[in-house]
Protein backbone atom coordinates (compact mmCIF):
# COMPACT_ATOMS: atom_id res chain seq x y z
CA UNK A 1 76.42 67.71 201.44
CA UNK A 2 74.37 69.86 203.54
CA UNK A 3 73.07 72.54 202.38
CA UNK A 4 69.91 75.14 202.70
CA UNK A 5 66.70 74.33 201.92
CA UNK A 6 65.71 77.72 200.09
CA UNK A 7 69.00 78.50 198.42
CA UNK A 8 69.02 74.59 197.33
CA UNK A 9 65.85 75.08 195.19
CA UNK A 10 66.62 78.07 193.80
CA UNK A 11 70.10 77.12 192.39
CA UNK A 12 68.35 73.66 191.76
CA UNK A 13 66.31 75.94 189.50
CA UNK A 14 68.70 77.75 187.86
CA UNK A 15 70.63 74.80 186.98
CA UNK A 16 67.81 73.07 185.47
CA UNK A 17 67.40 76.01 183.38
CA UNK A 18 70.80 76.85 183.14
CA UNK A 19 70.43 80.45 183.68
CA UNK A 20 72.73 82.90 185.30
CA UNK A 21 72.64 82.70 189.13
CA UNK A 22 73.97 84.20 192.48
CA UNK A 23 76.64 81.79 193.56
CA UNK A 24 76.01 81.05 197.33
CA UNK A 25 78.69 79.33 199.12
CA UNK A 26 76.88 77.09 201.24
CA UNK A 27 75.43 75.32 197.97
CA UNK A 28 79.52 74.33 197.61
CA UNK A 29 79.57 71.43 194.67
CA UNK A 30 76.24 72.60 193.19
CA UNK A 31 77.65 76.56 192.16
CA UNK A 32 80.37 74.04 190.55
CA UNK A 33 78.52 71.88 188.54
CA UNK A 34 76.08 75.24 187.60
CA UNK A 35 79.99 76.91 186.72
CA UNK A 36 80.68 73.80 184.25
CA UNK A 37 77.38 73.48 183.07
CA UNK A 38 77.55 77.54 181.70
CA UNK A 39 81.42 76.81 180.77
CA UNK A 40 80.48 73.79 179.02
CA UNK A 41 77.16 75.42 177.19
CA UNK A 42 79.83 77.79 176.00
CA UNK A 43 81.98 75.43 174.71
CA UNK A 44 78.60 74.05 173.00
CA UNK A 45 77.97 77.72 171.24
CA UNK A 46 81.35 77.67 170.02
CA UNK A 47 81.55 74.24 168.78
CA UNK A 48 78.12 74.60 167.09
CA UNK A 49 79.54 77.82 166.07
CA UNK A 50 82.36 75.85 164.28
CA UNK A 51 80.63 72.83 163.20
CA UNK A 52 78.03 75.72 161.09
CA UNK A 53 81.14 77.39 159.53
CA UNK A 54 82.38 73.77 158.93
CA UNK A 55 79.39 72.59 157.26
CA UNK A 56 79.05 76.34 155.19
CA UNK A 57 82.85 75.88 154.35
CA UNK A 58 82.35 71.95 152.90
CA UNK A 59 79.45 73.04 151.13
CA UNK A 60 81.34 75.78 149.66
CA UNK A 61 84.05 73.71 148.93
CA UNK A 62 82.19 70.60 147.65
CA UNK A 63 80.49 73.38 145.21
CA UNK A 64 83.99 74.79 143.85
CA UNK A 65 85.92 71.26 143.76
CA UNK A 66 82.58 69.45 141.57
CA UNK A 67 82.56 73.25 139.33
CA UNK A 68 85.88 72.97 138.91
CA UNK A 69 85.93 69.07 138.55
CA UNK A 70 82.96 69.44 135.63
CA UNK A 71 84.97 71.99 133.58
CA UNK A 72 88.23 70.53 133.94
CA UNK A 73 86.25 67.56 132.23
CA UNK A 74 84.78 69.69 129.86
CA UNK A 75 87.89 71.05 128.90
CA UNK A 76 89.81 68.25 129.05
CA UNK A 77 87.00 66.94 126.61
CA UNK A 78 87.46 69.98 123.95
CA UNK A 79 91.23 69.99 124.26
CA UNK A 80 91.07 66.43 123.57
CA UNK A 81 88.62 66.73 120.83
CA UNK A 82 91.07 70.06 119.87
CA UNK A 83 94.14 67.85 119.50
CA UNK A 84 92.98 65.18 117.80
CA UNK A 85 91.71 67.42 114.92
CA UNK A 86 94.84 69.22 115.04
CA UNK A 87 96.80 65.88 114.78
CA UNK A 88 94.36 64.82 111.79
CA UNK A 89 94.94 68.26 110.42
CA UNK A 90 98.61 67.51 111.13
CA UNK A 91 99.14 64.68 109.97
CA UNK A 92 97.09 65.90 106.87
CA UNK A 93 99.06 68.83 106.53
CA UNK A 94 102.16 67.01 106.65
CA UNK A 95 101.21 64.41 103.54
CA UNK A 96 100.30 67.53 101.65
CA UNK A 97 103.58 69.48 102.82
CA UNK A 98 105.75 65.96 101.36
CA UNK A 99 103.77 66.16 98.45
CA UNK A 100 103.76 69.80 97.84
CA UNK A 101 107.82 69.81 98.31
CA UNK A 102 108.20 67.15 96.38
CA UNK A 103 106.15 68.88 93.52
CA UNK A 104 108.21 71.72 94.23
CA UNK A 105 111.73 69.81 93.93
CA UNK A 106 110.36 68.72 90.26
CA UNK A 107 109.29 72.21 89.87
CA UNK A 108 112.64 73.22 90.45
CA UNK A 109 114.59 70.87 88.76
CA UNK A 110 112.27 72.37 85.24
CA UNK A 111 112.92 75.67 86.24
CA UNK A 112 116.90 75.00 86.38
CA UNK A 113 116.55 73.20 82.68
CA UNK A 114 114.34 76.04 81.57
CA UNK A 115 117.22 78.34 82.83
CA UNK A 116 119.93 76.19 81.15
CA UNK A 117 117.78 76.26 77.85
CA UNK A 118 117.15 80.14 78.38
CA UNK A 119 120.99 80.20 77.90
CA UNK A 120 121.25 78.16 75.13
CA UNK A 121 118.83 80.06 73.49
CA UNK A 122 120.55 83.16 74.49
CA UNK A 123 124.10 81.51 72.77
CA UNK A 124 121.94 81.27 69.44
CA UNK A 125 120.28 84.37 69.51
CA UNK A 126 124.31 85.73 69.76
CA UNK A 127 125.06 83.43 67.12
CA UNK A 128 122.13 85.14 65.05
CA UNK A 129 123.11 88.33 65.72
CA UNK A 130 127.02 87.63 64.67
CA UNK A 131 125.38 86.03 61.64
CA UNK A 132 122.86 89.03 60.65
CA UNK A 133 126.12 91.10 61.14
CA UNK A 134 128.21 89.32 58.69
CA UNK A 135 125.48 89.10 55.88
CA UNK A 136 124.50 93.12 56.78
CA UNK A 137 128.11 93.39 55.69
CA UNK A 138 127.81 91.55 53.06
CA UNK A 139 124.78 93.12 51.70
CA UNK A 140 126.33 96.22 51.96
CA UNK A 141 129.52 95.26 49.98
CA UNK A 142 126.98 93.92 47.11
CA UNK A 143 125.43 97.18 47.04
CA UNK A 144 128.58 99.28 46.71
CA UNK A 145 129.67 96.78 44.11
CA UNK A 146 126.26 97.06 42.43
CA UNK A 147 126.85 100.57 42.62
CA UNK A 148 129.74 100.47 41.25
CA UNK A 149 128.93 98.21 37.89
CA UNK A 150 125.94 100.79 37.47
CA UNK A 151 128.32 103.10 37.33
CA UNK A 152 130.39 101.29 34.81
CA UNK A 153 127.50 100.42 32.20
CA UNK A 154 126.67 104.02 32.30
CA UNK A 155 130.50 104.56 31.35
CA UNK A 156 129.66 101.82 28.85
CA UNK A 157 126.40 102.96 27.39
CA UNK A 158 128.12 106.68 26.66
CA UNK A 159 131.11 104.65 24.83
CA UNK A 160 128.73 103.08 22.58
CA UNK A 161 127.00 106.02 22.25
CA UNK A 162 130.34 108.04 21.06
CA UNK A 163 130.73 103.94 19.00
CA UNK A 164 127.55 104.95 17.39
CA UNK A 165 128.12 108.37 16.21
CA UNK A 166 131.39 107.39 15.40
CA UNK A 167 129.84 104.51 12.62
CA UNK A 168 126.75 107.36 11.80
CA UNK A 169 129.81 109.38 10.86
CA UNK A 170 131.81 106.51 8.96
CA UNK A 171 128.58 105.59 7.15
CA UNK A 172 128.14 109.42 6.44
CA UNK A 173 131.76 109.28 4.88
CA UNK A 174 131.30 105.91 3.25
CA UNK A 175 128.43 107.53 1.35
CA UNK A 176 129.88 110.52 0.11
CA UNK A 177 132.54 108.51 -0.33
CA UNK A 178 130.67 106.07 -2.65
CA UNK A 179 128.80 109.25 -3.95
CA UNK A 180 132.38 110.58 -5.21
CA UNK A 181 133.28 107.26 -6.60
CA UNK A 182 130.25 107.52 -8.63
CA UNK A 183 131.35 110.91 -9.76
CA UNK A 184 134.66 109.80 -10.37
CA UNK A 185 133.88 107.19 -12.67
CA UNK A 186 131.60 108.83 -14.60
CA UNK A 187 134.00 112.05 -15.41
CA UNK A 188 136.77 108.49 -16.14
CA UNK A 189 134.08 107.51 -18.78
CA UNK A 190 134.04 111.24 -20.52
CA UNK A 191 137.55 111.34 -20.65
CA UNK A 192 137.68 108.17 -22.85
CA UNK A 193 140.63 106.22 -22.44
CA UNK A 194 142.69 108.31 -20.61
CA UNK A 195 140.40 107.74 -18.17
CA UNK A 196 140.64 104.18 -17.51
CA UNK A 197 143.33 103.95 -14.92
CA UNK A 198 141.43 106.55 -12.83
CA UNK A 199 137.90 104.49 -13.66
CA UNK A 200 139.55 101.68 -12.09
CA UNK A 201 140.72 103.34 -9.19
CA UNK A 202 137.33 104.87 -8.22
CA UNK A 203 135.75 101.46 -8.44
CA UNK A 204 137.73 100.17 -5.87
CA UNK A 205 136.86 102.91 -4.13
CA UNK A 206 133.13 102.58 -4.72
CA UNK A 207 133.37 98.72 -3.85
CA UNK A 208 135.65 99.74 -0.79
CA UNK A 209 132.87 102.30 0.51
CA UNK A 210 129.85 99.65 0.19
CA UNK A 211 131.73 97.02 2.24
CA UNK A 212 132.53 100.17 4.74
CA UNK A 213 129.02 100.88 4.71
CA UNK A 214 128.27 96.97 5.16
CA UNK A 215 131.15 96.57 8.24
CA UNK A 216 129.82 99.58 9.55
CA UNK A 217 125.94 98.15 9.09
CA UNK A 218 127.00 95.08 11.39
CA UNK A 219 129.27 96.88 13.53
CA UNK A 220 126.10 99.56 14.32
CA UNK A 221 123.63 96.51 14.96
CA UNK A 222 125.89 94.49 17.14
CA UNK A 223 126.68 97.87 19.19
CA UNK A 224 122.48 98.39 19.03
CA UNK A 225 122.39 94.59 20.58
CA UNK A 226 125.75 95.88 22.98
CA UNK A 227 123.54 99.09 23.90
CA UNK A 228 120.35 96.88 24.33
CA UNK A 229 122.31 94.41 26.48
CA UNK A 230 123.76 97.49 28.54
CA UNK A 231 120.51 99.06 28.83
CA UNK A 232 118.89 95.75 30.66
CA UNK A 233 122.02 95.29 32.34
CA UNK A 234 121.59 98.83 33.98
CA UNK A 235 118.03 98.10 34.73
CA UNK A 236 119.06 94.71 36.30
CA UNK A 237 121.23 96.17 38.26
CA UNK A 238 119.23 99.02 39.52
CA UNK A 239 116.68 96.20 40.71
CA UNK A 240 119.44 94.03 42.13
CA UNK A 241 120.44 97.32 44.18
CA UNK A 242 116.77 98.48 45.34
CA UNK A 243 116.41 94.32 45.87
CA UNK A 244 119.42 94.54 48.38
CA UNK A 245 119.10 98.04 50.00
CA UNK A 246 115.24 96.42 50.65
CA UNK A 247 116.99 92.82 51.70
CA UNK A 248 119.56 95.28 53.99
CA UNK A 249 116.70 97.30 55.52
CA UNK A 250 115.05 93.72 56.17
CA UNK A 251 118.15 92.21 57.74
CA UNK A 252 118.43 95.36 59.75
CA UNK A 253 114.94 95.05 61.40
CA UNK A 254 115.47 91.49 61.75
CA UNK A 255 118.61 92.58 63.96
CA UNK A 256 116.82 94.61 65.75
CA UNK A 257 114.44 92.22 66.84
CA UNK A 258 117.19 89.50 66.94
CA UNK A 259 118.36 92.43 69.79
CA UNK A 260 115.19 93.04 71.61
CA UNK A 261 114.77 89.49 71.84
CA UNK A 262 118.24 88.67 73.36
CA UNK A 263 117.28 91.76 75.83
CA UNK A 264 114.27 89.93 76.57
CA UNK A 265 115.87 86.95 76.87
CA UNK A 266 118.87 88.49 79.28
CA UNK A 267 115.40 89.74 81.34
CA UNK A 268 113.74 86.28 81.47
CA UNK A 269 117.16 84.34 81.94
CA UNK A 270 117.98 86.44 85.10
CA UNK A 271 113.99 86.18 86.17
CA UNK A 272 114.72 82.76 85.83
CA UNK A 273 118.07 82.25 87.49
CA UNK A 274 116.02 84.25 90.59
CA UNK A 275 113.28 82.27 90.33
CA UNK A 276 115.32 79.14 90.74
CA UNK A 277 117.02 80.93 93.68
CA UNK A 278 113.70 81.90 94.92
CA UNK A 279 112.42 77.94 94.64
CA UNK A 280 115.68 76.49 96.01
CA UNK A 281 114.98 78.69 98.86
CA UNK A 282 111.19 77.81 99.04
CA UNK A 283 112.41 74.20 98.63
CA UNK A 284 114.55 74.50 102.12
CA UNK A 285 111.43 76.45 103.93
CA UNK A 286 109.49 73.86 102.35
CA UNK A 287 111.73 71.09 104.16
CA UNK A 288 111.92 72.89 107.22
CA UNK A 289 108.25 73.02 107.11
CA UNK A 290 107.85 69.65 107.08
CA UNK A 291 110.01 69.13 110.14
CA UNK A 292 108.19 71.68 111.91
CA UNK A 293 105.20 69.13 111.49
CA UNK A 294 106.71 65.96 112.04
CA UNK A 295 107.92 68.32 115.26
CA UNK A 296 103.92 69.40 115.65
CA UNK A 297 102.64 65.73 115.32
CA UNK A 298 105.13 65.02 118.18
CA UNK A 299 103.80 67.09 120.31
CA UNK A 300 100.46 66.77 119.70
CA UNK A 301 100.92 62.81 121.02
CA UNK A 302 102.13 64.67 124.28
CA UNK A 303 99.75 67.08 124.70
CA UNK A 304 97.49 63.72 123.80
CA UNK A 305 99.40 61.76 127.01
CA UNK A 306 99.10 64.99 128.74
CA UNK A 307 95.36 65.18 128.15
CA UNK A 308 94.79 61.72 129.30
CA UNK A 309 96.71 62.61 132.25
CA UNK A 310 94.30 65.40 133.21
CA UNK A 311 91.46 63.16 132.20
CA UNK A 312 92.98 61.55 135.12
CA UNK A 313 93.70 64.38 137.71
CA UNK A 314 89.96 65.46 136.61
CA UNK A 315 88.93 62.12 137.76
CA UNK A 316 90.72 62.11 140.86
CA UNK A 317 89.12 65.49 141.85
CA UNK A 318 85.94 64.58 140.95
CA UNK A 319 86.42 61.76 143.34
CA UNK A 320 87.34 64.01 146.38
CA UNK A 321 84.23 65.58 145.91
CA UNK A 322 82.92 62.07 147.23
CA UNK A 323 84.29 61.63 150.21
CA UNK A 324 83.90 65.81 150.61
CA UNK A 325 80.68 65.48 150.56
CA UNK A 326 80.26 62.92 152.69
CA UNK A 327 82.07 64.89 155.52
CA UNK A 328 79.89 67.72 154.94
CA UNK A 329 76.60 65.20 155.12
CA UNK A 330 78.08 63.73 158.76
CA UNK A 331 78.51 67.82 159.39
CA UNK A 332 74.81 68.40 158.42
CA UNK A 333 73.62 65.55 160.52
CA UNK A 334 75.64 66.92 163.27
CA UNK A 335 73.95 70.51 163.07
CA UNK A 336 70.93 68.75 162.87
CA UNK A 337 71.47 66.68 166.00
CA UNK A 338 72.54 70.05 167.37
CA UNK A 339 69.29 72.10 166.36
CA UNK A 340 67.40 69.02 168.23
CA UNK A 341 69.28 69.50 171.11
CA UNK A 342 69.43 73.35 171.30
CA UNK A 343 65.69 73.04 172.57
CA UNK A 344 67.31 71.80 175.80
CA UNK A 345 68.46 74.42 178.15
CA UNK A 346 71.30 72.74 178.84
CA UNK A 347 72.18 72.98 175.08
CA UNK A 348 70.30 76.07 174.65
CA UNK A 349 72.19 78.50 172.26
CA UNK A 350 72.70 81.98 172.58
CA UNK A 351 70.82 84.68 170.70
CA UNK A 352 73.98 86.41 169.23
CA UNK A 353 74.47 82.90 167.17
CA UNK A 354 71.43 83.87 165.21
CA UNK A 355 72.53 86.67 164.84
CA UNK A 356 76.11 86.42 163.52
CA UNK A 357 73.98 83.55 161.15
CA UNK A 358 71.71 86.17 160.22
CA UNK A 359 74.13 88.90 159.25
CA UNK A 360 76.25 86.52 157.87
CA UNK A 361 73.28 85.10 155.29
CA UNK A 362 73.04 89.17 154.68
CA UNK A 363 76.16 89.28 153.16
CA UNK A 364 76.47 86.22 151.79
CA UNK A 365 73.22 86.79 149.52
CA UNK A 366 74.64 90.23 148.50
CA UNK A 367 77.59 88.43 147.52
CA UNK A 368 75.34 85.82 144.99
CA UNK A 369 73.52 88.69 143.80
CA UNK A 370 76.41 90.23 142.73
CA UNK A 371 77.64 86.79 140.95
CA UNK A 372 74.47 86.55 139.53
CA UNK A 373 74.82 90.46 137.87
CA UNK A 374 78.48 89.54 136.71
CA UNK A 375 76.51 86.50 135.14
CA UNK A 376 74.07 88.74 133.82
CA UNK A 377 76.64 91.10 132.37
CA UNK A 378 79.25 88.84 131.22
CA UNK A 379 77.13 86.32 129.66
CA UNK A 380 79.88 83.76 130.74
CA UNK A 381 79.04 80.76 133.57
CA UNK A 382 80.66 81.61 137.75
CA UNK A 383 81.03 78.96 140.76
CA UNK A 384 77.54 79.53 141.92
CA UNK A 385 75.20 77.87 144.93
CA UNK A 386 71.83 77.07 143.20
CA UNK A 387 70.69 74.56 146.00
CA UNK A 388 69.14 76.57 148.76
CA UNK A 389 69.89 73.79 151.37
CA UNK A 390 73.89 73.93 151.03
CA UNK A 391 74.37 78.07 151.16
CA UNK A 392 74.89 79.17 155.03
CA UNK A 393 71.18 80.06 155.59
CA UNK A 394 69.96 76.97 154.18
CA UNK A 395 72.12 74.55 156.45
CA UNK A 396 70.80 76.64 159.66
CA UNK A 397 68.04 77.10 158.33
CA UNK A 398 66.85 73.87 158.37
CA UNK A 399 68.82 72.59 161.09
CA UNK A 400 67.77 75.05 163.63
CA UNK A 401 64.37 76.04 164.34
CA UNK A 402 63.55 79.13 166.68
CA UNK A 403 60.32 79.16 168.92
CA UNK A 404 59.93 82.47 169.91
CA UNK A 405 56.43 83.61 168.39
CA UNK A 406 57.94 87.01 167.22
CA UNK A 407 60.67 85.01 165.31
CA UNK A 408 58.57 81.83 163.59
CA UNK A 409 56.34 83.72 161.32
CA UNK A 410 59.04 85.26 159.86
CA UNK A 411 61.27 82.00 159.70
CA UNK A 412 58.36 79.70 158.86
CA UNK A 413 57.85 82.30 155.32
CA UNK A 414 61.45 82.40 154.64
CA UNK A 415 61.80 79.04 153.28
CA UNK A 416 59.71 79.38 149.66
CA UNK A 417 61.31 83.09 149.09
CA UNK A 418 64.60 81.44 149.85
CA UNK A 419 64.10 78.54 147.28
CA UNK A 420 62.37 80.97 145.03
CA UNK A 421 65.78 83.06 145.54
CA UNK A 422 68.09 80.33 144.19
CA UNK A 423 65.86 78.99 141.84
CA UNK A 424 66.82 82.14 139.81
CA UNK A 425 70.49 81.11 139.33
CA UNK A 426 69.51 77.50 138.11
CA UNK A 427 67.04 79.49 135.67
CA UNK A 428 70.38 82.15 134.90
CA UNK A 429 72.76 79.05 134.16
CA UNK A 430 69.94 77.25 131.89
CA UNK A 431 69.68 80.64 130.00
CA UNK A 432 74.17 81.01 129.52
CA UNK A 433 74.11 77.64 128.37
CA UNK A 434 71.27 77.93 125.97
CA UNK A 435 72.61 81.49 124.19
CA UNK A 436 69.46 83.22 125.84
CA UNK A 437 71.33 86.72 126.78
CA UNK A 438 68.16 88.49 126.12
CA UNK A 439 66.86 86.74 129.43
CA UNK A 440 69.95 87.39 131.56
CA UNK A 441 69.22 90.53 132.61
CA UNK A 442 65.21 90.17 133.24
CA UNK A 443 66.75 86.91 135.50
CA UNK A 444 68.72 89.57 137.68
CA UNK A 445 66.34 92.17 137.87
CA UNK A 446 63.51 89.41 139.16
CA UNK A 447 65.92 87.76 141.68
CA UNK A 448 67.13 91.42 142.78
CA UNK A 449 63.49 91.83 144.15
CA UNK A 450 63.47 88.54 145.37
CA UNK A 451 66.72 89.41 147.64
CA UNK A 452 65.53 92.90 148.92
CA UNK A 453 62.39 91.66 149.75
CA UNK A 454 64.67 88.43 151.80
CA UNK A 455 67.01 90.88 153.09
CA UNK A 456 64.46 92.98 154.26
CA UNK A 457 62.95 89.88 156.69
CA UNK A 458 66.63 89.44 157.91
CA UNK A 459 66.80 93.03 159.13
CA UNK A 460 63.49 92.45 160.80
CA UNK A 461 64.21 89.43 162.45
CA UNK A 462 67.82 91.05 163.91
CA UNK A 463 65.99 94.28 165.09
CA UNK A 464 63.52 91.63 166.74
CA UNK A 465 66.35 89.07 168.04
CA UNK A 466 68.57 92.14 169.41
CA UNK A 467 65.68 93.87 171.20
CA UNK A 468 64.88 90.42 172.84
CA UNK A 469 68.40 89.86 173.83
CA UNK A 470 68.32 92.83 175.93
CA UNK A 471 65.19 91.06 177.57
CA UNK A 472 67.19 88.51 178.23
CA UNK A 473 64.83 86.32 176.19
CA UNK A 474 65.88 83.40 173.75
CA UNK A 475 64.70 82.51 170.77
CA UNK A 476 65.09 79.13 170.97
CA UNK A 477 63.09 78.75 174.99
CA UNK A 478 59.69 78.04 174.83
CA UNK A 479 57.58 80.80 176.53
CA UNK A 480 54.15 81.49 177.13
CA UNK A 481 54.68 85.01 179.42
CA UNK A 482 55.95 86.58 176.07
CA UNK A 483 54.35 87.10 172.94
């Protein structure tokens, strides 16, 4: 290939340094390979471009899958813990429920024989009553009787009263009686002989009057013993009366007790037949109770399986994380390899790639800030990136290195404020777990500062990297025109 000496060297020149030229067409193959060469340093940017948002992705990724793989097991732990003291307290609950409606099955047999002997009891309080009826009756009838018979030995007592005055009188008689035979015999005695017949006569009346007088004598003391006889009789009777009207009044309160008591005992019998209806009724809850738990104890051996089952799903995540993060190591290695080669012109990459990583680590660290303040207010544990080599900064970062004096200062410094940054969320996660909310919020504040004073040397280094661009100056060629 022939070509000119001059234009040779120059596009020589600017292939070697892989900058943009003026495509002569005598140099023929060499403005080709110089067209590749830019096409395929392109194709570099972009595939570095996609291997960094690879790498940022995995670690991302890797972060969420071992979170998420961590409290899975954690929870898989305190549900399994969960269920087997609910299937203790099951299975406890269950012996207790037997017993308990076994108890109550005796309970409710009693309470049916208490209600059958409520009702026998409630037949002989009846009985009572129909007995305290009859003898009220009775006791009544005695006191009219009573009555009655005091009534008659009054009638009595006044006849031998009138019997009395009725012998005072024949006594009276007998004596004037006797007291005229006594006259009569003496005037038979004057008149001599004449008189005989007529002295005879008035001695038999004489000796008729004494034995009047005598009759009457007994007859008046066995009507005093009559009288005396009727006299305690009436006072015997009067007791007997007062003795049953008290007896009556008894059996009358008695009666009405005998009827508060069967009230009562209508009140407890039908608390009692409820009761039993109640218990029956408690008796089937009871059973269905105890089917509920047999029914709870079943399930609890399949949310048992179920746990183990998760146990092994957790397992099987937490092994993806392996090979994950192996990918995301080879990825690492390969932006590595990359930064190394980037110092090569060939392999040189663009300024706008530190850029897009620069603006991109802007709003990524807003974004953890704001994680760590729902941390802060919440009090409760988020998927957050505490190693400052796996966030999106971090793996270019380290993997890329810029020369350009104006830039490495700045980079060389960001590297203990960046570790100093995520330190704070390993500090905010020790503090959740420990119950320290008191610190939570001094934790923010701190790593707040921390992030404006970051943010603050991304800014500068964009201003810097965009007014170098329009230079035409890379941060990544080695210069010693440019300071």
């Amino acid at each position: 290939m022939k070509i000119r000496k001059k234009s040779s060297v120059a596009t020589i020149e600017s292939i070697s340094k892989l900058v943009p030229m003026r495509y002569d067409t005598q140099n023929g193959a060499l403005n080709s390979i110089h067209q590749r060469l830019m096409k395929g340093r392109g194709a570099f940017e972009q595939a570095t471009t996609k291997i960094m948002d690879a790498v940022i992705r995995m670690s991302a990724m890797d972060l969420t899958l071992e979170t998420n793989a961590n409290t899975i097991e954690q929870v898989n732990t305190a549900i399994s813990t969960a269920v087997e003291t609910i299937n203790t307290a099951a299975d406890s609950t269950a012996k207790i429920t037997s017993e308990v409606s076994k108890a109550h099955e005796n309970l409710t047999s009693t309470i049916i024989e208490v209600s059958n002997e409520s009702g026998n009891i409630m037949e002989d309080i009846r009985n009572c009553e129909n007995e305290l009826t009859s003898i009220s009756g009775l006791s009544a009838t005695a006191i009219s009787t009573a009555q009655d018979m005091k009534t008659d030995l009054h009638g009595l007592i006044e006849v031998i009263e009138n019997m009395t005055n009725v012998i005072g009188a024949i006594n009276s008689i007998s004596s004037q009686t006797n007291l005229l035979a006594l006259n009569a015999s003496i005037e038979a005695a004057r008149a001599g002989e004449a008189g005989k017949g007529f002295s005879v006569v008035a001695e038999e009346i004489r000796t008729l009057a004494e034995e009047t007088k005598t009759l009457t004598k007994r007859m008046g003391t066995f009507v005093e013993a009559i009288q005396d006889a009727s006299h305690k009789s009436t006072e015997s009777v009067d007791t007997t009366v007062a003795e049953l009207e008290h007896i009556n009044e008894n059996i009358q309160n008695v009666w009405k007790i005998t009827e508060n008591n069967r009230k009562g005992m209508d009140h407890i019998n039908d608390s009692v037949s409820s009761l039993a209806a109640v218990s029956e009724e408690i008796s089937s809850s009871m059973h269905e109770l105890d089917n509920q738990m047999q029914y709870v104890s079943s399930e609890c051996q399949n949310l048992h399986d179920n746990t183990e089952a998760l146990r092994i799903s957790s397992h099987s995540i937490a092994e993806l994380v392996e090979p994950s993060k192996i990918i995301e190591q080879h990825l690492e290695d390969s932006t590595k390899i990359i930064g190394s080669m980037v110092q090569d012109a060939f392999y040189m990459l663009d300024n706008h790639v530190m850029l897009n990583c620069l603006n991109s680590a802007v709003a990524a660290h807003r974004n953890w800030l704001k994680t760590l303040h729902d941390m802060a207010q919440s009090g409760s544990l988020r998927i957050l990136q505490t190693d400052c080599t796996k966030c999106g900064l971090g793996h270019f970062y380290y993997a890329f290195k810029p020369v350009h004096p104006q830039i490495v200062d700045i980079w060389n410094k960001l590297e203990n404020k960046h570790k100093t940054f995520h330190s704070y969320g390993t500090e905010m996660i020790a503090a959740i777990r420990s119950g320290r909310s008191e610190d939570l919020q001094r934790i923010y504040e701190t790593a707040k500062t921390c992030s404006e004073d970051l943010i603050a040397d991304f800014e500068e280094m964009i201003r810097i990297i965009e007014a170098l661009s329009k230079d035409n100056i890379r941060i990544f060629e080695q210069t010693d025109s440019r300071s």
